[in-house]
C-alpha atoms as a PDB file:
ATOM      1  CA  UNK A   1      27.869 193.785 111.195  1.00  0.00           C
ATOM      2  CA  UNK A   2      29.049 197.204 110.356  1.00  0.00           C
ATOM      3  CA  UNK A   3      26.463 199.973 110.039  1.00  0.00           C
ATOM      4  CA  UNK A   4      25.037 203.288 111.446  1.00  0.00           C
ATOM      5  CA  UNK A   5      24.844 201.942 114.830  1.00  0.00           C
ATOM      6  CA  UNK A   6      28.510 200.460 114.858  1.00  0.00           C
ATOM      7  CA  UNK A   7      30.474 201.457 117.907  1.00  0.00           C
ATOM      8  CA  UNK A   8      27.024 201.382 119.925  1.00  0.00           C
ATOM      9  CA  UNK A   9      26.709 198.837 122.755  1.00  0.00           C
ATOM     10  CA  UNK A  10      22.859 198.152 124.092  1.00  0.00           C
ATOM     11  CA  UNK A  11      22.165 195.900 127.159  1.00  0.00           C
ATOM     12  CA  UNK A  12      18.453 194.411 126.574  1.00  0.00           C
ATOM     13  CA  UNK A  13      16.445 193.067 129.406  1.00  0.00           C
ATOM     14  CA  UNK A  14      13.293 192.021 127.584  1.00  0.00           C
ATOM     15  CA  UNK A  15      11.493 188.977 126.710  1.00  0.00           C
ATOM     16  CA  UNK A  16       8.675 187.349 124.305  1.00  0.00           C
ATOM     17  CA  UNK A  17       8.587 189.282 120.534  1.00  0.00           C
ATOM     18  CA  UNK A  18       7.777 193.519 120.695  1.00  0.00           C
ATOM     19  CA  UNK A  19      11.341 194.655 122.771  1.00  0.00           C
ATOM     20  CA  UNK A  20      13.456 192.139 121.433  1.00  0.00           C
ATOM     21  CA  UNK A  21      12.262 192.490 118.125  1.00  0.00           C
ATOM     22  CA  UNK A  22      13.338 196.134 118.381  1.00  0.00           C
ATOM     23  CA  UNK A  23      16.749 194.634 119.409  1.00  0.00           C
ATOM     24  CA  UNK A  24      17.373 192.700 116.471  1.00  0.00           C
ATOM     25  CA  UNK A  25      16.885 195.757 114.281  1.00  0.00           C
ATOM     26  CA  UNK A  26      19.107 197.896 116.192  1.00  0.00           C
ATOM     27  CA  UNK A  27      21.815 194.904 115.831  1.00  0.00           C
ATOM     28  CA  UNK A  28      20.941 194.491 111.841  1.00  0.00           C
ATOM     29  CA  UNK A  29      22.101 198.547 111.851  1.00  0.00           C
ATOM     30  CA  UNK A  30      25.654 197.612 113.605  1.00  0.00           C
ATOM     31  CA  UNK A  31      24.734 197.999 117.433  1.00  0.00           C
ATOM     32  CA  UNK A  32      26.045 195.509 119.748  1.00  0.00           C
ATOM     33  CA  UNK A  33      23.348 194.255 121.453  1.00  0.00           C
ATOM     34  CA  UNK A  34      23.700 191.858 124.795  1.00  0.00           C
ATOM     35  CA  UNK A  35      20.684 190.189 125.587  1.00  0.00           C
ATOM     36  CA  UNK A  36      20.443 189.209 129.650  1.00  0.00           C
ATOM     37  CA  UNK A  37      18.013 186.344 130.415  1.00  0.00           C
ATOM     38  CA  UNK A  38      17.047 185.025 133.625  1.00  0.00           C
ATOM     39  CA  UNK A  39      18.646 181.764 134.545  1.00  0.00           C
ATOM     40  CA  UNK A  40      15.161 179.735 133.404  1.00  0.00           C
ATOM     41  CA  UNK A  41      15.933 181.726 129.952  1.00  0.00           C
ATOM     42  CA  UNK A  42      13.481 183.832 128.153  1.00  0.00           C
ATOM     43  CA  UNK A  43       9.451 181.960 127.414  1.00  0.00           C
ATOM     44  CA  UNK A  44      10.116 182.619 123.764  1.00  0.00           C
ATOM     45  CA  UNK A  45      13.150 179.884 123.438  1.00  0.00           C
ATOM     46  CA  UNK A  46      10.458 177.264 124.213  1.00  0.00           C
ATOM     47  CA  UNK A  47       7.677 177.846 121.731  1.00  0.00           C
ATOM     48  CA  UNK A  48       7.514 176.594 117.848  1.00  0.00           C
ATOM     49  CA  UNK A  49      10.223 174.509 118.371  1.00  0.00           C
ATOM     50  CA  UNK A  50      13.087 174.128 115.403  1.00  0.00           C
ATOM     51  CA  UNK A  51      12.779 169.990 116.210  1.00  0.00           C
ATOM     52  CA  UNK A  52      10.238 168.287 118.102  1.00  0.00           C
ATOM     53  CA  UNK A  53      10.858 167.417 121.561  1.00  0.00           C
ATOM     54  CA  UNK A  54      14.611 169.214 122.115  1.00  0.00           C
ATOM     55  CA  UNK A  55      13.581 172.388 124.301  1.00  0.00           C
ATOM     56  CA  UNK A  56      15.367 175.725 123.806  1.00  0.00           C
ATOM     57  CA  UNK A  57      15.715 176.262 120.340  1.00  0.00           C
ATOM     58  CA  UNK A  58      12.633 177.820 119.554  1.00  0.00           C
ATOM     59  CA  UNK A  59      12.257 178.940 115.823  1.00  0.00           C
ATOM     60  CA  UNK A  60      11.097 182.696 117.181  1.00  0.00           C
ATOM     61  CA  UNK A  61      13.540 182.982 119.716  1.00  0.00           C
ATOM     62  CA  UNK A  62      16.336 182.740 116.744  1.00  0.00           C
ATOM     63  CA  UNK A  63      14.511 184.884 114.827  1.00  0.00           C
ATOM     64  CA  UNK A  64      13.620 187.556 117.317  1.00  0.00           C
ATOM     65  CA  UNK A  65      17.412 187.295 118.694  1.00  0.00           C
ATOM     66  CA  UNK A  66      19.628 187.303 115.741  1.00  0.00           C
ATOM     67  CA  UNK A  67      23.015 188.915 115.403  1.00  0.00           C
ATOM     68  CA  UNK A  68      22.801 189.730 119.561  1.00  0.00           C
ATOM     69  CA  UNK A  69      25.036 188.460 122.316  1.00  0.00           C
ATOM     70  CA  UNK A  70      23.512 186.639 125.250  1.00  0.00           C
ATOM     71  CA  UNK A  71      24.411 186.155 128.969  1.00  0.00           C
ATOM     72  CA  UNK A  72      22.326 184.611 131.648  1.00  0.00           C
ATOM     73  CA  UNK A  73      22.148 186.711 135.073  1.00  0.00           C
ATOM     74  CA  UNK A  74      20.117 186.111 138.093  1.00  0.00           C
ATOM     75  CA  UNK A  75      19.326 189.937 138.848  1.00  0.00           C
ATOM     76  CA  UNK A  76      18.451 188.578 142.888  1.00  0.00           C
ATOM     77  CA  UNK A  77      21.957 187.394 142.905  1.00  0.00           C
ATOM     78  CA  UNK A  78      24.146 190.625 144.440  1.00  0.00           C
ATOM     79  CA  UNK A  79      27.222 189.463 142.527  1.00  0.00           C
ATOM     80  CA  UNK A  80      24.737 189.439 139.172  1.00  0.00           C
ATOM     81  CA  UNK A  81      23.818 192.984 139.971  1.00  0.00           C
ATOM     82  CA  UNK A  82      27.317 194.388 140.098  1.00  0.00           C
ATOM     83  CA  UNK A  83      27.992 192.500 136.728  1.00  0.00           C
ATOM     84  CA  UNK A  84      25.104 194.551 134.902  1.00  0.00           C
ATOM     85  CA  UNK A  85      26.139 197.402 137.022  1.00  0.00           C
ATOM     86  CA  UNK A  86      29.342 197.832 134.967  1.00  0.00           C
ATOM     87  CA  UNK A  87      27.938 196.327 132.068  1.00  0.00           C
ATOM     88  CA  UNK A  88      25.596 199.683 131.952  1.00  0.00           C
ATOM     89  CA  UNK A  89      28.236 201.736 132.714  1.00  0.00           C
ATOM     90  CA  UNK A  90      30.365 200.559 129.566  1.00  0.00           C
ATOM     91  CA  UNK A  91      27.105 201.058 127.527  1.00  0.00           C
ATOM     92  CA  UNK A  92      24.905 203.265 125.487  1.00  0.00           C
END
């Protein structure tokens, strides 16, 4: 989505509703914006549920994450760590 913040890459490492709400407004103003989650995924993508009894798709999590890429990384992992090593250094 083009706006001020096109051309701005932002690696987020947060979880549950303040941080990555803050994301989502920096991607609605044109930053790209690449969420990393652990490998059990962020709490948030379990609660409120969009249908009853498939995990994951919490309506929040949607919300709260729109309009941002996603990887999963295990940051104990030393190959994981030299992935968001360079991921930082091609970022803002």
């Amino acid at each position: 989505m083009a706006g001020p913040l096109e051309g701005i890459r932002i690696i987020e490492f947060s979880q549950i509703i303040a941080a990555p709400f803050a994301g989502s407004m920096l991607s609605d103003m044109g930053a790209e914006v690449i969420k990393i989650e652990p490998p059990t995924g962020d709490p948030w993508r379990y609660a409120l549920e969009i249908i009853p009894g498939i995990t994951g798709y919490g309506r929040s999590f949607f919300a709260l994450n729109r309009g941002k890429k996603g990887m999963i990384i295990d940051l104990k992992n030393p190959k994981s760590q030299k992935i968001v090593e360079k991921l930082c250094k091609i970022s803002d």
